[in-house]
PDB file of N, CA and C in Angstrom:
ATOM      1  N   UNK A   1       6.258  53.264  -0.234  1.00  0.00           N
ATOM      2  CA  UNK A   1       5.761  53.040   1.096  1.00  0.00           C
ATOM      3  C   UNK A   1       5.177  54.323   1.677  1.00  0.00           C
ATOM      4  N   UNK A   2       6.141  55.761   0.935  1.00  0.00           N
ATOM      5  CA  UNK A   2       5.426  56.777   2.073  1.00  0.00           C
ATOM      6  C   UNK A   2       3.931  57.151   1.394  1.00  0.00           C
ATOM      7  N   UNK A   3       3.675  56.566   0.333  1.00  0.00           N
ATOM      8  CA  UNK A   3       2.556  56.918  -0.719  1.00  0.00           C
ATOM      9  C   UNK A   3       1.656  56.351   0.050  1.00  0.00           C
ATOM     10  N   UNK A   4       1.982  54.883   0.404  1.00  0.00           N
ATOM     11  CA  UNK A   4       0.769  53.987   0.871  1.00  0.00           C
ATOM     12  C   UNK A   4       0.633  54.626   2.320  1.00  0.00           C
ATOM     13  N   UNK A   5       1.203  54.932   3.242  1.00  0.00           N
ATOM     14  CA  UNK A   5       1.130  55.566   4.203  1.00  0.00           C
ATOM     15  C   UNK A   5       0.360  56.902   4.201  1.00  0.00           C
ATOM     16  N   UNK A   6       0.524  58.018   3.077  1.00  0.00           N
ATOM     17  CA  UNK A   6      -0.120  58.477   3.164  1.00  0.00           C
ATOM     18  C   UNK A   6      -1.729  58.473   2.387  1.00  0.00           C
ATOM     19  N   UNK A   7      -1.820  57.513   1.720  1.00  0.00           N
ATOM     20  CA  UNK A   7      -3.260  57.147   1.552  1.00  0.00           C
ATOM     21  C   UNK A   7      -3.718  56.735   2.707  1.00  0.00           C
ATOM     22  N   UNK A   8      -3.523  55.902   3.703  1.00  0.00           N
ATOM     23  CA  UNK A   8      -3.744  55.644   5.012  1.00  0.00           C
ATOM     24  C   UNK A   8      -4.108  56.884   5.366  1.00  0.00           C
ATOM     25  N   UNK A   9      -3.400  58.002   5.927  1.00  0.00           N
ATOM     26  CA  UNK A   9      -3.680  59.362   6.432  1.00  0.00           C
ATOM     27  C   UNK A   9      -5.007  59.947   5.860  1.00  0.00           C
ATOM     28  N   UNK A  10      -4.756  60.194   4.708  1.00  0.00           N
ATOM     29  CA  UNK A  10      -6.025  60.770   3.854  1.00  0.00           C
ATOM     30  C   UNK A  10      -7.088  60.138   3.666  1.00  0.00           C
ATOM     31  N   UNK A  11      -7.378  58.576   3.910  1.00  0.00           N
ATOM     32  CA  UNK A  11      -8.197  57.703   4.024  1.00  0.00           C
ATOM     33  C   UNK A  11      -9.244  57.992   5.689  1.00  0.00           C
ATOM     34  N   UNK A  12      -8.147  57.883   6.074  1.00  0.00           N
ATOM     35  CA  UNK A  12      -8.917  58.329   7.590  1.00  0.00           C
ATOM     36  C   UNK A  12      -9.458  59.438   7.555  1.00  0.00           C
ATOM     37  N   UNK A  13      -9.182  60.829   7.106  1.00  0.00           N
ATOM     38  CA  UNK A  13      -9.669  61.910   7.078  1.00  0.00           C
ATOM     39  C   UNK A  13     -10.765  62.141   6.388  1.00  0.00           C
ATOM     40  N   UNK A  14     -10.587  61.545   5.483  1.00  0.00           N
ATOM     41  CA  UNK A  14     -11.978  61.320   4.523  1.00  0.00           C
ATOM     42  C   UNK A  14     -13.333  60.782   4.848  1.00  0.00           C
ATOM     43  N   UNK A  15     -13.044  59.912   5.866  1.00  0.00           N
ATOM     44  CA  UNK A  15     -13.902  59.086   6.162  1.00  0.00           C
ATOM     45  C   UNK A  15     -14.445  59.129   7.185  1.00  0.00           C
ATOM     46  N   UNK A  16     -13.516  59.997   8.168  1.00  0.00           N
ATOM     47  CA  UNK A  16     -14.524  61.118   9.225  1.00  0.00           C
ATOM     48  C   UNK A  16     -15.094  62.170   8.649  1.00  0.00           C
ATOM     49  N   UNK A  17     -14.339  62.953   8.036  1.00  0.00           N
ATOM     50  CA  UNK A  17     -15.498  64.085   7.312  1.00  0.00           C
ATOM     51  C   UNK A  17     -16.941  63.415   6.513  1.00  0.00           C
ATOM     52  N   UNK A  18     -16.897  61.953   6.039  1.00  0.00           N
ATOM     53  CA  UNK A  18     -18.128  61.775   5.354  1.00  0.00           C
ATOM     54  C   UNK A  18     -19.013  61.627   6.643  1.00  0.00           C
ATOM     55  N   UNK A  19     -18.336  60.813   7.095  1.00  0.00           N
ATOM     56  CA  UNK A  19     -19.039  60.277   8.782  1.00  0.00           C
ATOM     57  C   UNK A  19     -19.756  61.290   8.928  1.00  0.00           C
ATOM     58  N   UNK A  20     -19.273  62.367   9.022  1.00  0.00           N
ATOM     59  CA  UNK A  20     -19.652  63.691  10.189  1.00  0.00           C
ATOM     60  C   UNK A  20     -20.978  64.722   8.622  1.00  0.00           C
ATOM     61  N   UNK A  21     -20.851  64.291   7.393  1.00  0.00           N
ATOM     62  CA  UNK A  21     -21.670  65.055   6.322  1.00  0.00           C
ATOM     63  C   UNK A  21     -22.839  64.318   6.502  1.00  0.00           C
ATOM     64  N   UNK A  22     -22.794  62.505   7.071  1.00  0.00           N
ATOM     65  CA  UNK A  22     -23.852  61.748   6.385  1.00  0.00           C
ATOM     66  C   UNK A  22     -25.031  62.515   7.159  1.00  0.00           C
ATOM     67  N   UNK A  23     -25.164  62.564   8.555  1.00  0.00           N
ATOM     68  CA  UNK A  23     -26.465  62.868   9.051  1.00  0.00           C
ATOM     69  C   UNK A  23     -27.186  64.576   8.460  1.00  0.00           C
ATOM     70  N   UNK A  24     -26.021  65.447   8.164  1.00  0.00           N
ATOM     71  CA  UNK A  24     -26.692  66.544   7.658  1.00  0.00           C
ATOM     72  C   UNK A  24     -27.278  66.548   6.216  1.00  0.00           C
ATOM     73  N   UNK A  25     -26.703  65.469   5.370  1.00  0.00           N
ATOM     74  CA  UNK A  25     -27.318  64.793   4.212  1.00  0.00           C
ATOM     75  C   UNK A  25     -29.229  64.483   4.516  1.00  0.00           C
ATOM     76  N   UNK A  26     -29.021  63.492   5.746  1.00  0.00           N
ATOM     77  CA  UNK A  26     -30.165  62.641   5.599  1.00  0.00           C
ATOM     78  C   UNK A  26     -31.451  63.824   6.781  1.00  0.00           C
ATOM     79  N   UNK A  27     -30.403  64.606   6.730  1.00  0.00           N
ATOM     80  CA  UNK A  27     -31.626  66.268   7.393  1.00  0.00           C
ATOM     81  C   UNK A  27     -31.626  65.684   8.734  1.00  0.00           C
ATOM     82  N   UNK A  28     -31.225  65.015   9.431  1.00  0.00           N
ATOM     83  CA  UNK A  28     -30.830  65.230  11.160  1.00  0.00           C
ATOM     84  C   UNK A  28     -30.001  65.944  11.491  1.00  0.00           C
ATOM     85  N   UNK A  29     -29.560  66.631  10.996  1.00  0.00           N
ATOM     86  CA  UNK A  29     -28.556  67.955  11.633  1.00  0.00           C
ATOM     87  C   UNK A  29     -28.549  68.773  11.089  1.00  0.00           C
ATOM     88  N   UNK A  30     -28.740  70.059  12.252  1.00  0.00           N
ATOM     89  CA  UNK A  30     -29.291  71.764  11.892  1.00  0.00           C
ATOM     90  C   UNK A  30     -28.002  72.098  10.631  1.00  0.00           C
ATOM     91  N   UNK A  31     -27.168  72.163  10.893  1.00  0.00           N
ATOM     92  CA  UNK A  31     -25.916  72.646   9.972  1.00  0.00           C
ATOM     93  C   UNK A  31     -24.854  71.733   9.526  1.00  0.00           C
ATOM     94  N   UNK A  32     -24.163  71.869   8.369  1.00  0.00           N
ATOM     95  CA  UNK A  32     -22.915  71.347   8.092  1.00  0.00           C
ATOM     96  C   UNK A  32     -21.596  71.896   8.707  1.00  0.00           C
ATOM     97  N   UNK A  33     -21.104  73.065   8.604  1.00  0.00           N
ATOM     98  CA  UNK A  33     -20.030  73.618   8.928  1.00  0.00           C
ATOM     99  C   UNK A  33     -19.977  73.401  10.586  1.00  0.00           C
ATOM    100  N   UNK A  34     -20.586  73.220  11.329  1.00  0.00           N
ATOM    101  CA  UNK A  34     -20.317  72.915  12.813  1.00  0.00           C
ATOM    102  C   UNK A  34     -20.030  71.571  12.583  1.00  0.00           C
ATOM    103  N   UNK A  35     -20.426  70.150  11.670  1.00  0.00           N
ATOM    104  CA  UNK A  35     -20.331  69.162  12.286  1.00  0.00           C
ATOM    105  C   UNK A  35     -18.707  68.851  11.498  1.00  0.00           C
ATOM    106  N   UNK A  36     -18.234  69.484  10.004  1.00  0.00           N
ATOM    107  CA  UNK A  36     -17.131  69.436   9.540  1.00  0.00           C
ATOM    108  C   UNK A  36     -16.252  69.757  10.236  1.00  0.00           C
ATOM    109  N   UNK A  37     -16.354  71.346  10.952  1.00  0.00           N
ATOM    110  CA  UNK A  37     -15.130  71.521  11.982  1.00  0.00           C
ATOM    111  C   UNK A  37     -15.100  71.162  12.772  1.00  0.00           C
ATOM    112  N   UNK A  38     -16.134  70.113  13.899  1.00  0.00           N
ATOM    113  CA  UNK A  38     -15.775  69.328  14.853  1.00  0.00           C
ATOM    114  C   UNK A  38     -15.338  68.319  14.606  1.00  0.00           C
ATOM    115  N   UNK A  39     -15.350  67.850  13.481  1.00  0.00           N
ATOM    116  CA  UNK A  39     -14.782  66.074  13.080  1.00  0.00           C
ATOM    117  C   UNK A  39     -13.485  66.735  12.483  1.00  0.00           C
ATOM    118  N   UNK A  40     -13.040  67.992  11.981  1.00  0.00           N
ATOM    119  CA  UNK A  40     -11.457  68.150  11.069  1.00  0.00           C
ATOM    120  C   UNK A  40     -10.550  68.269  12.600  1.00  0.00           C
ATOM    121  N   UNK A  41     -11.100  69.418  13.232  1.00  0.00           N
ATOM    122  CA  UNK A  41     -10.379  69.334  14.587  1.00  0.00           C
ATOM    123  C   UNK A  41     -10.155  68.890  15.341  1.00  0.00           C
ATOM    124  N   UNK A  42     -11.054  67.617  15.285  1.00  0.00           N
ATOM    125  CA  UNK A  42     -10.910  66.188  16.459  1.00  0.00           C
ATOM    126  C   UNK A  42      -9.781  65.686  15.728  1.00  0.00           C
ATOM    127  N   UNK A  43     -10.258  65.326  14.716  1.00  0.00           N
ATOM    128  CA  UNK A  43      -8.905  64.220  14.288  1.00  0.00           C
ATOM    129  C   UNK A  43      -7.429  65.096  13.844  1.00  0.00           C
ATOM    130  N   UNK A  44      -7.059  66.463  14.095  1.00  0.00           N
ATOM    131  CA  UNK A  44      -6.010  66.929  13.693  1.00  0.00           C
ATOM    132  C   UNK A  44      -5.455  67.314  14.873  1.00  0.00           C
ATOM    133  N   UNK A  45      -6.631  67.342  16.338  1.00  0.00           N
ATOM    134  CA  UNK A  45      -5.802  67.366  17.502  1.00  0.00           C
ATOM    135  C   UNK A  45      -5.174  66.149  17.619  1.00  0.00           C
ATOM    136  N   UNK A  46      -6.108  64.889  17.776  1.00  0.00           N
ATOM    137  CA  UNK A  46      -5.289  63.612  18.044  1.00  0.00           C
ATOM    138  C   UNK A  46      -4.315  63.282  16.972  1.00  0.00           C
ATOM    139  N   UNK A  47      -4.240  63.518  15.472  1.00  0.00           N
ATOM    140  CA  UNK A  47      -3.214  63.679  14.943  1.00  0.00           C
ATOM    141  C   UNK A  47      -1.637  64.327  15.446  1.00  0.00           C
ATOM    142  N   UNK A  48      -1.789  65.571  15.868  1.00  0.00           N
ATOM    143  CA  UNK A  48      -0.386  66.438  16.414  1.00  0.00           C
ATOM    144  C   UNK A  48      -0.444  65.949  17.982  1.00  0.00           C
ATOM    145  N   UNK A  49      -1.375  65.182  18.725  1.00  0.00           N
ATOM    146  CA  UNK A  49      -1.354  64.376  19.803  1.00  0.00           C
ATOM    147  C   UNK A  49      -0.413  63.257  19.750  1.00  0.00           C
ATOM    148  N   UNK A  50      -1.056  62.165  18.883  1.00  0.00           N
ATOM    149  CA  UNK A  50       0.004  61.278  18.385  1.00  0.00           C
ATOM    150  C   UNK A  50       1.665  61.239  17.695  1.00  0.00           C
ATOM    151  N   UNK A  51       1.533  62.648  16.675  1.00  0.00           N
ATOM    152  CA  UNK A  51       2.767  62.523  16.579  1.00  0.00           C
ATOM    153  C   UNK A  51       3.671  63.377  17.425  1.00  0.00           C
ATOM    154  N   UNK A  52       3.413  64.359  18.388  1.00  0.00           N
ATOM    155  CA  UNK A  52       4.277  64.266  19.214  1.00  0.00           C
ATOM    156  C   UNK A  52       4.536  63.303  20.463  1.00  0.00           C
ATOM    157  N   UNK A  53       3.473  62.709  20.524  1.00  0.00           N
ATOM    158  CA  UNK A  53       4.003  61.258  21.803  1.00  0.00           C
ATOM    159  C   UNK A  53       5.178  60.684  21.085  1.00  0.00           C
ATOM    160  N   UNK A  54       4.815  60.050  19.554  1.00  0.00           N
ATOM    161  CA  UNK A  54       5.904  59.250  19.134  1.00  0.00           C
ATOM    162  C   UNK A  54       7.108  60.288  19.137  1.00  0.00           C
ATOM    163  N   UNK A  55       7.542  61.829  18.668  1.00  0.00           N
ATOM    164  CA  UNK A  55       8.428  62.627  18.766  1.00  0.00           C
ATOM    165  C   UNK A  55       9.465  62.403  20.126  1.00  0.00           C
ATOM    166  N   UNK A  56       8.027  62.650  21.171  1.00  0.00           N
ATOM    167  CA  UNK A  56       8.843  62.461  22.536  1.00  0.00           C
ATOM    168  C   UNK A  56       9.090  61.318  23.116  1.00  0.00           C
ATOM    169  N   UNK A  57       8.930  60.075  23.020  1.00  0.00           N
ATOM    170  CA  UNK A  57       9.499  58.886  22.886  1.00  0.00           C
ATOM    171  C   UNK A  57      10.671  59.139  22.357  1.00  0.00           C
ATOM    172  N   UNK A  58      10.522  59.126  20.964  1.00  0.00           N
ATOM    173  CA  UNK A  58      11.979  58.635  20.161  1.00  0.00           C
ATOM    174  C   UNK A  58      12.993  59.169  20.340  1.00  0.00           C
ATOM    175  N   UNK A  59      12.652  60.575  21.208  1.00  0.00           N
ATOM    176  CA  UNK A  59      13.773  61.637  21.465  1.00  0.00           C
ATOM    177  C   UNK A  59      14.171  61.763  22.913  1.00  0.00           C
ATOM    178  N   UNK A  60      13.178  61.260  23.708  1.00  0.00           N
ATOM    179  CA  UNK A  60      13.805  61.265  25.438  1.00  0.00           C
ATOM    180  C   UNK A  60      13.585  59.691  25.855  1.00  0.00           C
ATOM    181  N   UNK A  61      13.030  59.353  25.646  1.00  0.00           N
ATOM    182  CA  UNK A  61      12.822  58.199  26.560  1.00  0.00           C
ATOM    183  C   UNK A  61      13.343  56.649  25.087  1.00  0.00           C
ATOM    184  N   UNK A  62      13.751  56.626  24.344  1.00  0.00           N
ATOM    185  CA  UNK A  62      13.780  55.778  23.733  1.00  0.00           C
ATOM    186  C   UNK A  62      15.454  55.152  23.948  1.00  0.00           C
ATOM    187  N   UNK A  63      16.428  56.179  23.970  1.00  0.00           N
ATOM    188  CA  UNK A  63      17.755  55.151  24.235  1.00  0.00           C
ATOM    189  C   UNK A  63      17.359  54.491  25.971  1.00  0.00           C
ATOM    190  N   UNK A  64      16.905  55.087  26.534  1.00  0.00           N
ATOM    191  CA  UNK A  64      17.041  54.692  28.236  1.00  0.00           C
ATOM    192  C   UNK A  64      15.792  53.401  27.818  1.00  0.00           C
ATOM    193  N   UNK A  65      15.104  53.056  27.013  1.00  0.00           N
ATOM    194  CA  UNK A  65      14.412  51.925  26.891  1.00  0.00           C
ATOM    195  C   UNK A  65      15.069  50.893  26.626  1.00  0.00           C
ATOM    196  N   UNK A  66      15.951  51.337  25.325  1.00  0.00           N
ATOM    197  CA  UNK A  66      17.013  50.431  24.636  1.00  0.00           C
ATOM    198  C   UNK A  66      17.612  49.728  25.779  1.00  0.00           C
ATOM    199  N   UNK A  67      18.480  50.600  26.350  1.00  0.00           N
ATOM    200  CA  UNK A  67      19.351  50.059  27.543  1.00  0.00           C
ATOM    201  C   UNK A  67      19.271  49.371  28.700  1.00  0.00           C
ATOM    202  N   UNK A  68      17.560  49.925  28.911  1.00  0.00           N
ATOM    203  CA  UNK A  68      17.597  49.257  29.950  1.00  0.00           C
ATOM    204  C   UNK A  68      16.708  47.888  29.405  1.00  0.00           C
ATOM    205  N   UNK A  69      16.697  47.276  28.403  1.00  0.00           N
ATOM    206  CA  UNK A  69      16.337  46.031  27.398  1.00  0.00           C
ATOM    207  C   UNK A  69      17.498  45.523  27.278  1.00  0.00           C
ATOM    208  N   UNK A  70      18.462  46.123  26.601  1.00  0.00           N
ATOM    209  CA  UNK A  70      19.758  45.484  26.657  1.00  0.00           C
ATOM    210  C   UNK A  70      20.705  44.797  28.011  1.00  0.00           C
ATOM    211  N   UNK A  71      20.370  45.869  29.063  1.00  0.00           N
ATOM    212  CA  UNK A  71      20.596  44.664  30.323  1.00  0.00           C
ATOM    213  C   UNK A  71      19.801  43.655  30.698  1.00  0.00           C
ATOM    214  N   UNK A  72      18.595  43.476  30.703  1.00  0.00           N
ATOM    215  CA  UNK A  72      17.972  42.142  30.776  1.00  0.00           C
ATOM    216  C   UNK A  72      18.289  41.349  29.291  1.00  0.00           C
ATOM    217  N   UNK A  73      18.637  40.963  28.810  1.00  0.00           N
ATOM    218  CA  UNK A  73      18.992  40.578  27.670  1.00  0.00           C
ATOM    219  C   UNK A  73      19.641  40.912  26.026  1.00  0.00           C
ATOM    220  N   UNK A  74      21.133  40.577  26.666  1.00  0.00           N
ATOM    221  CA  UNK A  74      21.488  41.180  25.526  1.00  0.00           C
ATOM    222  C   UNK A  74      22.351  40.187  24.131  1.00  0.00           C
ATOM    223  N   UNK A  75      21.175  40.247  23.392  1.00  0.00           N
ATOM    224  CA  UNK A  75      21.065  39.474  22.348  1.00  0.00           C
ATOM    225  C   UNK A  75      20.205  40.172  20.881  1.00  0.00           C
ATOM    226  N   UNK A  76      20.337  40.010  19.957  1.00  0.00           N
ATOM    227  CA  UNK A  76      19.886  41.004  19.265  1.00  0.00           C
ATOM    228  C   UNK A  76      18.552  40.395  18.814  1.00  0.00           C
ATOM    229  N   UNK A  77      17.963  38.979  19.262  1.00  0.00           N
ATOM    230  CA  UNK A  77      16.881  38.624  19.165  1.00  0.00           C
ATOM    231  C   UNK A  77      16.106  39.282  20.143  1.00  0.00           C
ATOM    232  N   UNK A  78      16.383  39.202  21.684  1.00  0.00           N
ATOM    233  CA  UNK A  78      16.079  40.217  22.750  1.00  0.00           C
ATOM    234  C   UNK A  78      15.801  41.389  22.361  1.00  0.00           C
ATOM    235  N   UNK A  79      16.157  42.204  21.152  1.00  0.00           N
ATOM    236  CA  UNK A  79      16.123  43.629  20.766  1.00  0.00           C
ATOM    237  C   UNK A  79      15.186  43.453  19.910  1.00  0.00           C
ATOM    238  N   UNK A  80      15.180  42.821  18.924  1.00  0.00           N
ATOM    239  CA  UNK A  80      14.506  42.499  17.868  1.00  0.00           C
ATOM    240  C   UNK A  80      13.058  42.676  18.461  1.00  0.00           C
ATOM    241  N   UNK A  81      13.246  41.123  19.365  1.00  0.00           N
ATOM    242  CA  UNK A  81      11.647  41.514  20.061  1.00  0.00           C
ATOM    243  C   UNK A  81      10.653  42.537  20.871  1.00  0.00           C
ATOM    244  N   UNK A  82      12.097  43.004  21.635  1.00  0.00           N
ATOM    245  CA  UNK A  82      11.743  44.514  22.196  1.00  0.00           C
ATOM    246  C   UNK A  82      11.020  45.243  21.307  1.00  0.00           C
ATOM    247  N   UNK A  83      11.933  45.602  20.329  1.00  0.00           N
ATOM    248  CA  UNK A  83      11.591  46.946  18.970  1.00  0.00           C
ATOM    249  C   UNK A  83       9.980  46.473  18.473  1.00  0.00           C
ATOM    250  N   UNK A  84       9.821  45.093  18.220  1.00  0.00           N
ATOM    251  CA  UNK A  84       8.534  44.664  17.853  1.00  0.00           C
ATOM    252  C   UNK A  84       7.490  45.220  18.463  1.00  0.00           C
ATOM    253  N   UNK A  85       7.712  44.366  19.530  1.00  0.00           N
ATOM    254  CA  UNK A  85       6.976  45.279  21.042  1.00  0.00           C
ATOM    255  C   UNK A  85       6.711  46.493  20.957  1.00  0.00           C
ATOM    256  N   UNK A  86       7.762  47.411  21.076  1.00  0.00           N
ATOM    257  CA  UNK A  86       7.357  48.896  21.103  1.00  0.00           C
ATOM    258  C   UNK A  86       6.252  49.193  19.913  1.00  0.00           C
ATOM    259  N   UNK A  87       6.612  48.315  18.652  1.00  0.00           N
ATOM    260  CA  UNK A  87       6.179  48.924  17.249  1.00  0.00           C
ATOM    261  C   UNK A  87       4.720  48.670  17.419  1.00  0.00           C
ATOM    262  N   UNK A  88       4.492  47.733  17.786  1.00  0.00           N
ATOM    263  CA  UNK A  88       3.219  46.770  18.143  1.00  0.00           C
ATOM    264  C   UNK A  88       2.511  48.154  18.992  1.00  0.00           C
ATOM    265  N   UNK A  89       2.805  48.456  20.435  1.00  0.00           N
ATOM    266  CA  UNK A  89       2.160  49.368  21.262  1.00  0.00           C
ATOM    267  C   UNK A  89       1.946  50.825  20.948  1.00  0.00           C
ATOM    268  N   UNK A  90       2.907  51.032  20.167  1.00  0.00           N
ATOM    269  CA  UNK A  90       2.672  52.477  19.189  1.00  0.00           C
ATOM    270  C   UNK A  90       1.231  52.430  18.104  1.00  0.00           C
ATOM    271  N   UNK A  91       1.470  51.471  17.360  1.00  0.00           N
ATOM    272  CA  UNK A  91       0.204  51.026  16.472  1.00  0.00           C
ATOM    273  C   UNK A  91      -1.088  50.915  16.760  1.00  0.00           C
ATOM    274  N   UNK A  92      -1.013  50.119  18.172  1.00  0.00           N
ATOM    275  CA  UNK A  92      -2.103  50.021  19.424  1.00  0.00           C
ATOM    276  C   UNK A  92      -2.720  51.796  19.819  1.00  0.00           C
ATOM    277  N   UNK A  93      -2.015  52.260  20.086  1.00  0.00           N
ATOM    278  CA  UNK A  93      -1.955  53.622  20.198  1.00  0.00           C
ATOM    279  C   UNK A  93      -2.721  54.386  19.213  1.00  0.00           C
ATOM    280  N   UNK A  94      -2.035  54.496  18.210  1.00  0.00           N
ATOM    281  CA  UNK A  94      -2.684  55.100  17.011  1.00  0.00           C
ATOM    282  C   UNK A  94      -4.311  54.509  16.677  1.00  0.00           C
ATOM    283  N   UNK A  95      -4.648  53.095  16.696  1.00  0.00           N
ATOM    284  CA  UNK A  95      -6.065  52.556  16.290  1.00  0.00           C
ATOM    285  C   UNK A  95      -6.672  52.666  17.781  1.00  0.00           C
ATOM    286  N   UNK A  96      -6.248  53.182  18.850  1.00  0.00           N
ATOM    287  CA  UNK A  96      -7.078  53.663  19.858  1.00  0.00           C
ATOM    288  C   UNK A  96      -7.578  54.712  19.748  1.00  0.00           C
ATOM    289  N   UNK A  97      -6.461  55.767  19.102  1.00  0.00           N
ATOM    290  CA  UNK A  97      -7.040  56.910  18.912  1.00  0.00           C
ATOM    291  C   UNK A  97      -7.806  57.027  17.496  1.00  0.00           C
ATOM    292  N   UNK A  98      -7.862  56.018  16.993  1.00  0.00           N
ATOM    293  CA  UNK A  98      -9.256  56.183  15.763  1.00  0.00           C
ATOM    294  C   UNK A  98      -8.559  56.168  14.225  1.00  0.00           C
ATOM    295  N   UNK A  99      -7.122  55.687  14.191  1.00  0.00           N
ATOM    296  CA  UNK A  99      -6.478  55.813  13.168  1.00  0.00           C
ATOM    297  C   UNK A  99      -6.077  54.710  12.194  1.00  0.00           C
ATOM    298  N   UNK A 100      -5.283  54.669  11.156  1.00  0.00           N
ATOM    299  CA  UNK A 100      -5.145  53.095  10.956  1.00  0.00           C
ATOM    300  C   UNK A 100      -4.059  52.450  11.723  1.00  0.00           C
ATOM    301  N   UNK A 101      -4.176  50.983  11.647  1.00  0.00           N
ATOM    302  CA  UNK A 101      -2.970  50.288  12.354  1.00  0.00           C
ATOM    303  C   UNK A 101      -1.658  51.219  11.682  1.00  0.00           C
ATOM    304  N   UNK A 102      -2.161  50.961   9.932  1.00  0.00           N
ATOM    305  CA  UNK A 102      -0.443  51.194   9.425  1.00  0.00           C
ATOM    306  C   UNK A 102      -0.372  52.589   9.545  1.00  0.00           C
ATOM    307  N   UNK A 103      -0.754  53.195  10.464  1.00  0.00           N
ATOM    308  CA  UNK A 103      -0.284  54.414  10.270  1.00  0.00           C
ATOM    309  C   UNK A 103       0.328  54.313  11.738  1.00  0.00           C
ATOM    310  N   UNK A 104       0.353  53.654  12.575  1.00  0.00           N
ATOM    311  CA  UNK A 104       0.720  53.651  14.289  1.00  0.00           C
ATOM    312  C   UNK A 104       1.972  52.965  13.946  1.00  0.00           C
ATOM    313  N   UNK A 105       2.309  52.374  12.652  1.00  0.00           N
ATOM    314  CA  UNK A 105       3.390  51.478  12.291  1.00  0.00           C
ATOM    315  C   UNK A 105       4.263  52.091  11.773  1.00  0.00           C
ATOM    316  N   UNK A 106       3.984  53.188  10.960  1.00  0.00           N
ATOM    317  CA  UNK A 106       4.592  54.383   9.811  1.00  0.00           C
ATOM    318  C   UNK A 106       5.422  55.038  10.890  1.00  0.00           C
ATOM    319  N   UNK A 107       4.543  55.003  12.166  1.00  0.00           N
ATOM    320  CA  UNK A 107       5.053  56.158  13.066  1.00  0.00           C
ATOM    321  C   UNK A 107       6.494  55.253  14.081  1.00  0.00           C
ATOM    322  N   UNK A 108       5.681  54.281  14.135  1.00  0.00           N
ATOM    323  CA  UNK A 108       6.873  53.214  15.048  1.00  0.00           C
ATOM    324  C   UNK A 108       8.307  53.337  14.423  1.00  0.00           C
TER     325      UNK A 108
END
């Protein structure tokens, strides 16, 4: 699983750096090295963007979610669906910021 996950990772990266080679290929853009380090550094800010949101979730705000889920319903289907939920909006998260689903899922 962490294999396929990280083909996910390296898939995405790959595929902005071609993104960002094709136009200096087809001679619409003055240089390569400006358009590589703006596409490696975009996606490695929102990378250490994303994984510290999920960091700081899981570490401050995630039991006080639990709990306060567990008083409106406490049933472990109620949780079940909660956790879904969260996993679901994390994932959402990640393919907002330009990534794969299963990698917003890896992180959930």
């Amino acid at each position: 699983m962490d294999i396929a996950e990280l083909d996910d990772l390296s898939g995405v990266l790959l595929l902005a750096i071609l993104l960002a080679i094709i136009p200096v290929l087809q001679g619409s853009a003055i240089s390569l090295l400006p358009a590589l380090g703006t596409t490696i550094i975009t996606i490695l800010l929102k990378l250490v963007l994303f994984i510290t949101g999920c960091y700081l979730f899981s570490h401050y705000l995630e039991s006080d979610f639990t709990r306060f889920n567990r008083r409106w319903e406490n049933s472990t289907t109620g949780l079940t669906i909660t956790v879904l939920g969260a996993g679901l909006a994390i994932a959402a998260v990640a393919g907002y910021l330009g990534f794969s689903l299963a990698i917003g899922a890896l992180f959930a």
